[in-house]
PDB file of N, CA and C in Angstrom:
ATOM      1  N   UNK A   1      41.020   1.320  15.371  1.00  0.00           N
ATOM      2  CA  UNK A   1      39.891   1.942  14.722  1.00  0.00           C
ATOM      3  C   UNK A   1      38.790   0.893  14.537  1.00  0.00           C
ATOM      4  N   UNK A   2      37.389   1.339  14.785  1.00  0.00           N
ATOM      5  CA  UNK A   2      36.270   0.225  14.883  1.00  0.00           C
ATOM      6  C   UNK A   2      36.118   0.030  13.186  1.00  0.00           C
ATOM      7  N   UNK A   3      36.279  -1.372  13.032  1.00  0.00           N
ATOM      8  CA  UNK A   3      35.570  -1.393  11.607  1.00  0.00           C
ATOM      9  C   UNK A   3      34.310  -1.082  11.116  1.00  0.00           C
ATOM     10  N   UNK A   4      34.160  -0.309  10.048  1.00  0.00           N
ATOM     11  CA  UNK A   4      33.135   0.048   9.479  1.00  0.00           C
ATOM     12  C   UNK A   4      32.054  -1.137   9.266  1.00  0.00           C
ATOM     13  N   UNK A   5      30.841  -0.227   8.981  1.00  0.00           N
ATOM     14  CA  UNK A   5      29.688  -0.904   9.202  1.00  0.00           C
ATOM     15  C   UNK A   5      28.722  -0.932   7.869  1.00  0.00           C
ATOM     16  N   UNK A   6      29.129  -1.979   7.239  1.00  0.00           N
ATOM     17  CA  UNK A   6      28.362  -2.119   5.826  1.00  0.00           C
ATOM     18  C   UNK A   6      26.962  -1.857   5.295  1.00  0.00           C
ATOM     19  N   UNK A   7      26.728  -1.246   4.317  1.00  0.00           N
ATOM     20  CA  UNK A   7      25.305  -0.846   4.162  1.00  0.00           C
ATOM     21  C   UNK A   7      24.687  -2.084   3.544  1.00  0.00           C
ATOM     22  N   UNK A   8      23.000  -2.473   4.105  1.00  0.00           N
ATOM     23  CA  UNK A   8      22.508  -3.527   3.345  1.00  0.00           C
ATOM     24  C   UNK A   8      22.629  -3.298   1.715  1.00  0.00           C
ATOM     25  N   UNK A   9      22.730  -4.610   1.001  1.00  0.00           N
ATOM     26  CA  UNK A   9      22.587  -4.524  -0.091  1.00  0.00           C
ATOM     27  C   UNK A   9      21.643  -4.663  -0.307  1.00  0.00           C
ATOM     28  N   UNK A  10      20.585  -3.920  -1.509  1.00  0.00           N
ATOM     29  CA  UNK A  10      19.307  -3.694  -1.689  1.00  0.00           C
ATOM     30  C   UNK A  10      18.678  -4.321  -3.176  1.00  0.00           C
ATOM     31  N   UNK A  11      17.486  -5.203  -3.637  1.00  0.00           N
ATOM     32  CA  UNK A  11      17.374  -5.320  -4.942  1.00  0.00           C
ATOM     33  C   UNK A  11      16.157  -4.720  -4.433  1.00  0.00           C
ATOM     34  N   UNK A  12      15.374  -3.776  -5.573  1.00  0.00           N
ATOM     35  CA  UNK A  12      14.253  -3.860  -6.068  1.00  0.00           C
ATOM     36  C   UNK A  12      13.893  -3.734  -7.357  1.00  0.00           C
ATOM     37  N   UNK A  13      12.305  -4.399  -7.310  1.00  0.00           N
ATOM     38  CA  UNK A  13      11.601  -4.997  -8.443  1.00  0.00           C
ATOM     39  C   UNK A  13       9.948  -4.578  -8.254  1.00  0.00           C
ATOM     40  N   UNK A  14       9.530  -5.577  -9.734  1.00  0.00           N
ATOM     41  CA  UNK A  14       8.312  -5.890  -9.494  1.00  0.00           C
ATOM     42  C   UNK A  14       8.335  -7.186 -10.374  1.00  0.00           C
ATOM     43  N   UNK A  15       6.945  -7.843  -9.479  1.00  0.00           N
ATOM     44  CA  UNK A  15       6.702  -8.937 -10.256  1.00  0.00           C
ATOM     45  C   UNK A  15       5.435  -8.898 -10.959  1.00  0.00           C
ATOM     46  N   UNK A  16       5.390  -9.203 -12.451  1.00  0.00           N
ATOM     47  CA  UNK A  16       4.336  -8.557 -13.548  1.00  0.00           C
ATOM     48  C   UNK A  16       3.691 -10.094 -13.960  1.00  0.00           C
ATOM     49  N   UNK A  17       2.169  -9.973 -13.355  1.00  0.00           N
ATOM     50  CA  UNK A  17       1.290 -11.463 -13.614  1.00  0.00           C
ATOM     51  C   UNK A  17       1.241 -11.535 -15.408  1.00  0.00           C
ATOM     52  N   UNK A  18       0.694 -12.188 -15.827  1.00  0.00           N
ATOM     53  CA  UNK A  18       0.586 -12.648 -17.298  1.00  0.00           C
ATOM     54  C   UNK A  18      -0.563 -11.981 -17.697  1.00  0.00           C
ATOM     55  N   UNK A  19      -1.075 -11.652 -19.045  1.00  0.00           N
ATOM     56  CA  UNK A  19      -1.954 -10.855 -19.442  1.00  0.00           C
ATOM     57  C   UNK A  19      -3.434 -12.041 -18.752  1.00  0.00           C
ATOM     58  N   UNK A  20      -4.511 -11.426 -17.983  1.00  0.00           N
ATOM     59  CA  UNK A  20      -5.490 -12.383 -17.350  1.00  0.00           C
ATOM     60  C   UNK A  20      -5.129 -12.881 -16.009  1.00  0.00           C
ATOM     61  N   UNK A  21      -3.360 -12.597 -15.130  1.00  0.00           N
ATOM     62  CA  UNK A  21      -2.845 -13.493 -14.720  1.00  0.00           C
ATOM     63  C   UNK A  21      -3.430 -12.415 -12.923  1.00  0.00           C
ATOM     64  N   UNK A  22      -3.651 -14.012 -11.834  1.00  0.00           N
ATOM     65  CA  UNK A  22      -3.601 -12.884 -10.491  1.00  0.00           C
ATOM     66  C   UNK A  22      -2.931 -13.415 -10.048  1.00  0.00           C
ATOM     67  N   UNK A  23      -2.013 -12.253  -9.073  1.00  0.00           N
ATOM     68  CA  UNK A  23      -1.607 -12.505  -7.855  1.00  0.00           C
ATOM     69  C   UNK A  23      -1.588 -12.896  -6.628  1.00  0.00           C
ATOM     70  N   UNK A  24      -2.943 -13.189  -6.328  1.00  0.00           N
ATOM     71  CA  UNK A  24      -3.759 -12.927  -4.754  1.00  0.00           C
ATOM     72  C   UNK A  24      -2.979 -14.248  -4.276  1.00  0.00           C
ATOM     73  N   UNK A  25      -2.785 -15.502  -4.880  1.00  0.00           N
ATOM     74  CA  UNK A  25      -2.544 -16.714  -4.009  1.00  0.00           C
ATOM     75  C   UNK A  25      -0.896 -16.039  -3.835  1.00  0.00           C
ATOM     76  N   UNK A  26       0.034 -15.771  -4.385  1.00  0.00           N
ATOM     77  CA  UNK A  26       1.085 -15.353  -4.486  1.00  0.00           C
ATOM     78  C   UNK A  26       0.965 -14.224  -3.182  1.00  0.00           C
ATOM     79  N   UNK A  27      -0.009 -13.503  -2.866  1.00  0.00           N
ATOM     80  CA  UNK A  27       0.619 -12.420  -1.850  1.00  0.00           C
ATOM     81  C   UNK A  27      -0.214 -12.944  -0.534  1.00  0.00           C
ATOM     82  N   UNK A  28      -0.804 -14.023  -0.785  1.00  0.00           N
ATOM     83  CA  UNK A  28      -1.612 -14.750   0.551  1.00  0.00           C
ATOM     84  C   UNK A  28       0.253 -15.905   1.176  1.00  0.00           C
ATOM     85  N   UNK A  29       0.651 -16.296  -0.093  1.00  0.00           N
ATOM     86  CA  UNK A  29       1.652 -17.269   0.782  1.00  0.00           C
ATOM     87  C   UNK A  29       2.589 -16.352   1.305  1.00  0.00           C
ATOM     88  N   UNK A  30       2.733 -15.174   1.197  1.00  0.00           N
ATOM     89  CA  UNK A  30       4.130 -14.864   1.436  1.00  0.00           C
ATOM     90  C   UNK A  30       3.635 -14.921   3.132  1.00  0.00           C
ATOM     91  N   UNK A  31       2.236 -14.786   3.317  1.00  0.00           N
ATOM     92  CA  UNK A  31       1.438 -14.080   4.396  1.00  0.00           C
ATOM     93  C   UNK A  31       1.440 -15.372   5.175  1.00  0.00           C
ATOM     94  N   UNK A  32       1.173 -16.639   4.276  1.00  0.00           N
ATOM     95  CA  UNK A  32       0.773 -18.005   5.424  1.00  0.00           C
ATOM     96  C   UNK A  32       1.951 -18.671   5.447  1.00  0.00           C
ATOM     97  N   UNK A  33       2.881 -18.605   4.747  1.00  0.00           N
ATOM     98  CA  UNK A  33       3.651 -19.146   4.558  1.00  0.00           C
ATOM     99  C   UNK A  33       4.865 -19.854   5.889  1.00  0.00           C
ATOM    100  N   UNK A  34       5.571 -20.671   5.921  1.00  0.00           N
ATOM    101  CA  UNK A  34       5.898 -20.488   7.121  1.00  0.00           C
ATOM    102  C   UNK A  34       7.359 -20.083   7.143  1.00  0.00           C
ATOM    103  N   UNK A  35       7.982 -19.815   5.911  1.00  0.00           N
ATOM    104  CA  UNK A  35       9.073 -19.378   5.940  1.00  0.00           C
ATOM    105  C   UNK A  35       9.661 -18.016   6.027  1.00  0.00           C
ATOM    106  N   UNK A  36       8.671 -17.421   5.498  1.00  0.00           N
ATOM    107  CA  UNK A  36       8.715 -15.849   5.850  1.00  0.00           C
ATOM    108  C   UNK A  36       8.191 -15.580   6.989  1.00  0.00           C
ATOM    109  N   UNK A  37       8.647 -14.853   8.129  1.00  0.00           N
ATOM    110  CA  UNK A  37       7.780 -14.621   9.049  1.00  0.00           C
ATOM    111  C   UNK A  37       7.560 -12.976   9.123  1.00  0.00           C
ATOM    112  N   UNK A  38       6.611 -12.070   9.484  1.00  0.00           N
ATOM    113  CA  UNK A  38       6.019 -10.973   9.576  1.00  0.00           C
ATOM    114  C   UNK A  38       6.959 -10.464  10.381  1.00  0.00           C
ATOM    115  N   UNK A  39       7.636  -9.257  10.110  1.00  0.00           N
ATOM    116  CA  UNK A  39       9.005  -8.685  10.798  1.00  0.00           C
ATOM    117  C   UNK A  39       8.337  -7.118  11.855  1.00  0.00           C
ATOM    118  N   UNK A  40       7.171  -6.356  10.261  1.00  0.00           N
ATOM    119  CA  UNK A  40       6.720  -5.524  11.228  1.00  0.00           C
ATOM    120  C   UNK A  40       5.379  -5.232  10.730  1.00  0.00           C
ATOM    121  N   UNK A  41       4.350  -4.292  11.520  1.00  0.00           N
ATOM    122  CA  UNK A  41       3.320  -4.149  11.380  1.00  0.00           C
ATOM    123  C   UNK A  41       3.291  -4.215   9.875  1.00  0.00           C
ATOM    124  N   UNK A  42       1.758  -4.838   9.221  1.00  0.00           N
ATOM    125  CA  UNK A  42       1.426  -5.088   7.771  1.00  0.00           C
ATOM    126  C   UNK A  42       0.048  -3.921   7.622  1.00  0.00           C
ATOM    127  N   UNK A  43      -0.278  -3.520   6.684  1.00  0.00           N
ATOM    128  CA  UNK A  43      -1.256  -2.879   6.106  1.00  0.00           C
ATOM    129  C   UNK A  43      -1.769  -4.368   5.338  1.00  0.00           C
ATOM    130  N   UNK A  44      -3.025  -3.654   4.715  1.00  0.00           N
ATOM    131  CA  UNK A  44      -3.663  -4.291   3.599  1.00  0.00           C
ATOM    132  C   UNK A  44      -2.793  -4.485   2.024  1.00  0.00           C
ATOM    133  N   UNK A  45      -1.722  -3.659   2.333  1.00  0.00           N
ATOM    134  CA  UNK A  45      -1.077  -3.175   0.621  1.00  0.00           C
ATOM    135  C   UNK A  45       0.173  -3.095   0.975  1.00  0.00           C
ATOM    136  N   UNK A  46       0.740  -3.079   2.349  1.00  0.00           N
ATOM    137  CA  UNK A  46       2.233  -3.522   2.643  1.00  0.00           C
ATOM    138  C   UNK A  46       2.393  -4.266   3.700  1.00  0.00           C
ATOM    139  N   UNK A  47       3.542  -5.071   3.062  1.00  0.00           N
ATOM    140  CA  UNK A  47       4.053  -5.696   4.329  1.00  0.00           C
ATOM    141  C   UNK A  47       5.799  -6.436   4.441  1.00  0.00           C
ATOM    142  N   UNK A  48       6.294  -6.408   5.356  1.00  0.00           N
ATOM    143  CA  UNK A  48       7.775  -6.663   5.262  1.00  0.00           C
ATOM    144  C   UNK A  48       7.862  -8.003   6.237  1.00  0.00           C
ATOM    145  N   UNK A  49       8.956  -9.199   5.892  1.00  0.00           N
ATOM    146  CA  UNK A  49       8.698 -10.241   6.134  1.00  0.00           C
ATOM    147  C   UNK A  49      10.503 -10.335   6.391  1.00  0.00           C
ATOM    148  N   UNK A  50      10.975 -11.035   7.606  1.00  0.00           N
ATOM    149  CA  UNK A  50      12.206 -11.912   7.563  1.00  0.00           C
ATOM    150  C   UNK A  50      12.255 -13.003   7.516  1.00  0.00           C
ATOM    151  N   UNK A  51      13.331 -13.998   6.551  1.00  0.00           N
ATOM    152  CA  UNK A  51      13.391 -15.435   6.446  1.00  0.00           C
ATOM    153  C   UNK A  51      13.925 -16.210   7.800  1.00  0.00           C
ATOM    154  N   UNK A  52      13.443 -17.252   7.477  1.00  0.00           N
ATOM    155  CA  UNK A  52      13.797 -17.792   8.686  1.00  0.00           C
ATOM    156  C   UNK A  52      15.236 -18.612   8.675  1.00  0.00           C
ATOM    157  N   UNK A  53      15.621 -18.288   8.049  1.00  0.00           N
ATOM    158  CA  UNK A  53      17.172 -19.055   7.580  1.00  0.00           C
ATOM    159  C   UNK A  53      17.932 -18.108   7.328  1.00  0.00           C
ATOM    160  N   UNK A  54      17.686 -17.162   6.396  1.00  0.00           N
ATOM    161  CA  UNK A  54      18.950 -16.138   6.435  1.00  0.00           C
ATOM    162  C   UNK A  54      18.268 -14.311   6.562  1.00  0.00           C
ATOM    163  N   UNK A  55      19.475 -13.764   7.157  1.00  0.00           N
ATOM    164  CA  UNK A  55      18.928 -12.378   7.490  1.00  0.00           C
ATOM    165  C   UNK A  55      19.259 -11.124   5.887  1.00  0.00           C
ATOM    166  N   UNK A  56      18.072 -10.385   6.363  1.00  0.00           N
ATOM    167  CA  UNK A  56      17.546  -9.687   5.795  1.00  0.00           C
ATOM    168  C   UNK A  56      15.900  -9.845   6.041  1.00  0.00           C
ATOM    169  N   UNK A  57      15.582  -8.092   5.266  1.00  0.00           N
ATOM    170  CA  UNK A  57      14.429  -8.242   5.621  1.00  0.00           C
ATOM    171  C   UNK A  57      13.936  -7.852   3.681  1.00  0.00           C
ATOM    172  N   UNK A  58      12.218  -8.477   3.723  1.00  0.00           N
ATOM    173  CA  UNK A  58      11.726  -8.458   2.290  1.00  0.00           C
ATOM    174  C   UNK A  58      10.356  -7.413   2.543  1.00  0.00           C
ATOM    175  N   UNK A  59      10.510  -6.290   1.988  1.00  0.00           N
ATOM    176  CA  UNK A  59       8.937  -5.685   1.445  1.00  0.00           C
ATOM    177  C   UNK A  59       8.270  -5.435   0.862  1.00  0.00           C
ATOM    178  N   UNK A  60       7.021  -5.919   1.033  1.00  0.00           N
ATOM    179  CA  UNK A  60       6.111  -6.234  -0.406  1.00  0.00           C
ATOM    180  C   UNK A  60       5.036  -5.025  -0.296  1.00  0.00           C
ATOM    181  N   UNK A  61       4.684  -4.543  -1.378  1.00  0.00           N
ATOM    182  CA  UNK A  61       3.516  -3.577  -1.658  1.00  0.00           C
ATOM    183  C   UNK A  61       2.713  -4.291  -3.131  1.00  0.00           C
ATOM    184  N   UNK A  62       1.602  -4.241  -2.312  1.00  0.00           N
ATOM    185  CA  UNK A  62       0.230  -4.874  -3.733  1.00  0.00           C
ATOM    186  C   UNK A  62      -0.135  -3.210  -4.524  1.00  0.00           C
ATOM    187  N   UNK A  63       0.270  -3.248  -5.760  1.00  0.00           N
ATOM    188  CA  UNK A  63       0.016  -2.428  -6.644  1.00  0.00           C
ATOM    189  C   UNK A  63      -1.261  -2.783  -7.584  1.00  0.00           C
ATOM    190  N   UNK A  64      -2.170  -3.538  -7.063  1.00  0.00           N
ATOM    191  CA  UNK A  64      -3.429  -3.423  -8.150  1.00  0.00           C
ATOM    192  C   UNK A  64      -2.892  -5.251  -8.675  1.00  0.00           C
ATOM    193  N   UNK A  65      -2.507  -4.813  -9.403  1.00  0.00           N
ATOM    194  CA  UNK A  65      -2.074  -6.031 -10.663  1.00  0.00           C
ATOM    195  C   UNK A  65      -0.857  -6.714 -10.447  1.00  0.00           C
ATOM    196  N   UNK A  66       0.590  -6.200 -10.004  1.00  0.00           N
ATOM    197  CA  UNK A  66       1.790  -6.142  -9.789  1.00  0.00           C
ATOM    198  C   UNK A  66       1.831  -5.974  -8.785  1.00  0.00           C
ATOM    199  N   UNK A  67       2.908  -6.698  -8.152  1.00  0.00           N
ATOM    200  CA  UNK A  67       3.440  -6.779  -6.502  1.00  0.00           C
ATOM    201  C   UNK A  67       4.775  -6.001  -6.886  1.00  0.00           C
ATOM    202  N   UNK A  68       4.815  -4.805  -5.939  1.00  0.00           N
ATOM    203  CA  UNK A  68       6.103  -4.334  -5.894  1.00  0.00           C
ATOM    204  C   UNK A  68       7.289  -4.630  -4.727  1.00  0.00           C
ATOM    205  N   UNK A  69       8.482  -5.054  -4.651  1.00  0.00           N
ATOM    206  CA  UNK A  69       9.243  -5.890  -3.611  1.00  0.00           C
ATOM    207  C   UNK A  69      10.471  -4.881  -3.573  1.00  0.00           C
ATOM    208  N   UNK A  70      11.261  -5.256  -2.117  1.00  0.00           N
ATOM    209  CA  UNK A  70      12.449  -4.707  -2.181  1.00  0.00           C
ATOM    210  C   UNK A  70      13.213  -5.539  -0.898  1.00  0.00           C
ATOM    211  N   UNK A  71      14.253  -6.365  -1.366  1.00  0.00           N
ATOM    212  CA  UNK A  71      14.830  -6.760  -0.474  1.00  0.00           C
ATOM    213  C   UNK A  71      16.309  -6.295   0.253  1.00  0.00           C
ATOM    214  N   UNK A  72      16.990  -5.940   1.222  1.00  0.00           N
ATOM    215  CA  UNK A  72      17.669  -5.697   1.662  1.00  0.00           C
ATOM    216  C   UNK A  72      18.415  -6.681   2.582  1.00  0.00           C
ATOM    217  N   UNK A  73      19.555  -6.861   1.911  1.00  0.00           N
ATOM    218  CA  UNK A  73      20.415  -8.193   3.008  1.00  0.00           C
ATOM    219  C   UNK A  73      21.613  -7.399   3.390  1.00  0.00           C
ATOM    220  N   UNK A  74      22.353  -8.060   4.643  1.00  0.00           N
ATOM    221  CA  UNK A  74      23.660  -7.955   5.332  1.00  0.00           C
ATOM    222  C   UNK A  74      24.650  -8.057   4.281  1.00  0.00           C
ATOM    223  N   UNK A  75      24.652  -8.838   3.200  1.00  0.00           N
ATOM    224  CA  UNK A  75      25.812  -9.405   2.521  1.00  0.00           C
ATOM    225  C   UNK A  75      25.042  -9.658   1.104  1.00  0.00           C
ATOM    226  N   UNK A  76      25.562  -9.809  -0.066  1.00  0.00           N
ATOM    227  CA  UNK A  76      25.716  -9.782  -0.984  1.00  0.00           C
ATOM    228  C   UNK A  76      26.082 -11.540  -1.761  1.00  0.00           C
ATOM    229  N   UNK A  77      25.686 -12.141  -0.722  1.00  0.00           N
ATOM    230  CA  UNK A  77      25.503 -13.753  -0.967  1.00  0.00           C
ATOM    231  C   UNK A  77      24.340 -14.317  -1.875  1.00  0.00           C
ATOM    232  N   UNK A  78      23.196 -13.093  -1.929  1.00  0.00           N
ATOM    233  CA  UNK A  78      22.222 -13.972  -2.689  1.00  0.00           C
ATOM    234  C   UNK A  78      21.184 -15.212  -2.328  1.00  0.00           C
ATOM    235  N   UNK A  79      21.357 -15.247  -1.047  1.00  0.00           N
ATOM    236  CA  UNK A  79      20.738 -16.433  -0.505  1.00  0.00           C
ATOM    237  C   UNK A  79      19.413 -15.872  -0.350  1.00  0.00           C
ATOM    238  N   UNK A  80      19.013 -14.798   0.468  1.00  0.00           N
ATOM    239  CA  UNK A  80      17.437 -14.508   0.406  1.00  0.00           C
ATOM    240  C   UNK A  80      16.687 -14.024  -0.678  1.00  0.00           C
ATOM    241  N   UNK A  81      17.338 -13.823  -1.930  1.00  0.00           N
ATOM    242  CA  UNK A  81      17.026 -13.091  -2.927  1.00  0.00           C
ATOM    243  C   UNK A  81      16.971 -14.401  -3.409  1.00  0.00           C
ATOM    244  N   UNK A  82      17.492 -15.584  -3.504  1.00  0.00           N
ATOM    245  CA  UNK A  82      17.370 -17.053  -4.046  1.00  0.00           C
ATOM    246  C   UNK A  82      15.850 -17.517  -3.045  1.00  0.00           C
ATOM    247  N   UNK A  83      16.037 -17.839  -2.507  1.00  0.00           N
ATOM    248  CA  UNK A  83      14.552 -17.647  -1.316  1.00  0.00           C
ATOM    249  C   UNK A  83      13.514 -17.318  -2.120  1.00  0.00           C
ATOM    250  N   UNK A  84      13.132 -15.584  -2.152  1.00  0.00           N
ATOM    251  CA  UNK A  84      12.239 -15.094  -2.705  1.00  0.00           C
ATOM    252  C   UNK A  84      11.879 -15.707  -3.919  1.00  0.00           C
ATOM    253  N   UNK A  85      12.862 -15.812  -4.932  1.00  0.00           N
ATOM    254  CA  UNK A  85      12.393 -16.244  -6.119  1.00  0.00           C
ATOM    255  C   UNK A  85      11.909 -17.530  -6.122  1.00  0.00           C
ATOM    256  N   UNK A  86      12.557 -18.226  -5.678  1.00  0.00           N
ATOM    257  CA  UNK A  86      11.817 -19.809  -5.392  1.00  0.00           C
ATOM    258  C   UNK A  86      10.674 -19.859  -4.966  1.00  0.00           C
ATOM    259  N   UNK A  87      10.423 -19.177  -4.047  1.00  0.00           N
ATOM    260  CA  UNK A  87       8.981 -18.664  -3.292  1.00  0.00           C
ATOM    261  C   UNK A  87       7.770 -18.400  -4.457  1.00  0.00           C
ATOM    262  N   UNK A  88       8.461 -17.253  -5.364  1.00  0.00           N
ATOM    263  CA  UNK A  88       7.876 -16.501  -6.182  1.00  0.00           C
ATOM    264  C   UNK A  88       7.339 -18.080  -7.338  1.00  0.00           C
ATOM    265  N   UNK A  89       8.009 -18.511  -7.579  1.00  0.00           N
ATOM    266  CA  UNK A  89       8.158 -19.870  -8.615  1.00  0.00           C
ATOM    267  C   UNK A  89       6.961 -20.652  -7.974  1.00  0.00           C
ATOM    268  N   UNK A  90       7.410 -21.049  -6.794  1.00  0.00           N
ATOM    269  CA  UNK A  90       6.717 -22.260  -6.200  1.00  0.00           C
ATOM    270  C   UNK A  90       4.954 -22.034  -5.823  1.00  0.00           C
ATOM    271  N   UNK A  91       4.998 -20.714  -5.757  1.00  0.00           N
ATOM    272  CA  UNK A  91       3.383 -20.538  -5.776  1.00  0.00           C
ATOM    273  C   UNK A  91       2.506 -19.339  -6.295  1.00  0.00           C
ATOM    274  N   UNK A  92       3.065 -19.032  -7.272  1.00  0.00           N
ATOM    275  CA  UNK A  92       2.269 -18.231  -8.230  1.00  0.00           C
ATOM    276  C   UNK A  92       1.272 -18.682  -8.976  1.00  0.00           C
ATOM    277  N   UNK A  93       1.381 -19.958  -8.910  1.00  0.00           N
ATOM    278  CA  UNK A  93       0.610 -20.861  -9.872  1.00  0.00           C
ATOM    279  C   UNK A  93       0.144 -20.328 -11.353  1.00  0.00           C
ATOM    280  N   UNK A  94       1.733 -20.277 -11.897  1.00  0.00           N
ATOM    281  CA  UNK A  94       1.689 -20.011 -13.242  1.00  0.00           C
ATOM    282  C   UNK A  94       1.254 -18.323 -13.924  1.00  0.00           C
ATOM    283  N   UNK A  95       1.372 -17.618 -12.484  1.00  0.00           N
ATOM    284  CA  UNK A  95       0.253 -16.496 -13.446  1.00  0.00           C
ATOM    285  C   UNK A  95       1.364 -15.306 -13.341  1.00  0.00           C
ATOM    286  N   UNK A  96       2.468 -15.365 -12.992  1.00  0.00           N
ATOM    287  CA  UNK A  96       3.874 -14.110 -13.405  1.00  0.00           C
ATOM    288  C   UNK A  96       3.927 -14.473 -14.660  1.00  0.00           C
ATOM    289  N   UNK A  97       4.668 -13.539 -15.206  1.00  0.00           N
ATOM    290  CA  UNK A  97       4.955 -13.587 -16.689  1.00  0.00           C
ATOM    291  C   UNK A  97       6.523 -13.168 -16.765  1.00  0.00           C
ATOM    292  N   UNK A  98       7.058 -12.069 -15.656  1.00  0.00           N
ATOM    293  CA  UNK A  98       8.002 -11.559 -15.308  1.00  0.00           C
ATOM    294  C   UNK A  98       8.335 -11.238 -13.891  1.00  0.00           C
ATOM    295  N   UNK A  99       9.961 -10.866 -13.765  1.00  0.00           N
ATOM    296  CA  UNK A  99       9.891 -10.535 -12.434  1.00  0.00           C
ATOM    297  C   UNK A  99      10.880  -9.700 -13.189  1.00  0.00           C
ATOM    298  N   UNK A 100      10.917  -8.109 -12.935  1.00  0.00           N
ATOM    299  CA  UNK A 100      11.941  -7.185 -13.344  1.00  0.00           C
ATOM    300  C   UNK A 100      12.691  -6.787 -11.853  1.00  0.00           C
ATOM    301  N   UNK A 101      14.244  -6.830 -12.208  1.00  0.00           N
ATOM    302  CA  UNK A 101      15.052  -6.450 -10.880  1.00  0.00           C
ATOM    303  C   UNK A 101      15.898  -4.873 -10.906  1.00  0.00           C
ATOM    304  N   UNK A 102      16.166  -4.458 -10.082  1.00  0.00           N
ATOM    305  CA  UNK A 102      16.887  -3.536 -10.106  1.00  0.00           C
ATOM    306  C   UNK A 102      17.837  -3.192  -9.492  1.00  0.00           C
ATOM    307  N   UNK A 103      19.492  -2.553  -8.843  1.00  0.00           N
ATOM    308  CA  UNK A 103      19.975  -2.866  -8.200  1.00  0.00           C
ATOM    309  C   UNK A 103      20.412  -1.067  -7.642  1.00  0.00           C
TER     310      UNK A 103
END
């Protein structure tokens, strides 16, 4: 019998800037960045990105104020969801206040 075929595991969220706080440098790196690379066609207000180290894919939607995300991986390791947030850390330049998850 062929072994079954696991469904991605999925988080979604949003990430909520600080009262005054923007996003724009935060949704420009995910864009220049060189670790995410552009997986499929982007809009102005979405776009989905794969890492270059581990699989899964990440999609982002600009909600005004709040970036809304949803990542989906092969496995349940946590490694691209560790990724993102580091990402999220390393160049927000101070202006999240939160990142709410969901599973």
């Amino acid at each position: 019998m062929p072994a079954k075929k696991s469904k991605p595991f999925t988080v979604r969220g949003l990430i909520i800037p600080k009262e005054g706080g923007d996003l724009t440098a935060l949704w420009k790196a995910f864009r220049h960045g060189s670790t995410w690379g552009t997986w499929s066609r982007s809009t102005r207000d979405s776009r989905t990105f794969s890492h270059s180290a581990y699989g899964g894919r990440l999609h982002l939607e600009w909600w005004g104020e709040a970036i809304s995300f949803s990542i989906s991986a092969p496995d349940t390791s946590g490694m691209i969801h560790g990724a993102f947030l580091g990402h999220v850390v390393r160049n927000s330049g101070g202006a999240v206040a939160r990142v709410d998850l969901g599973f």
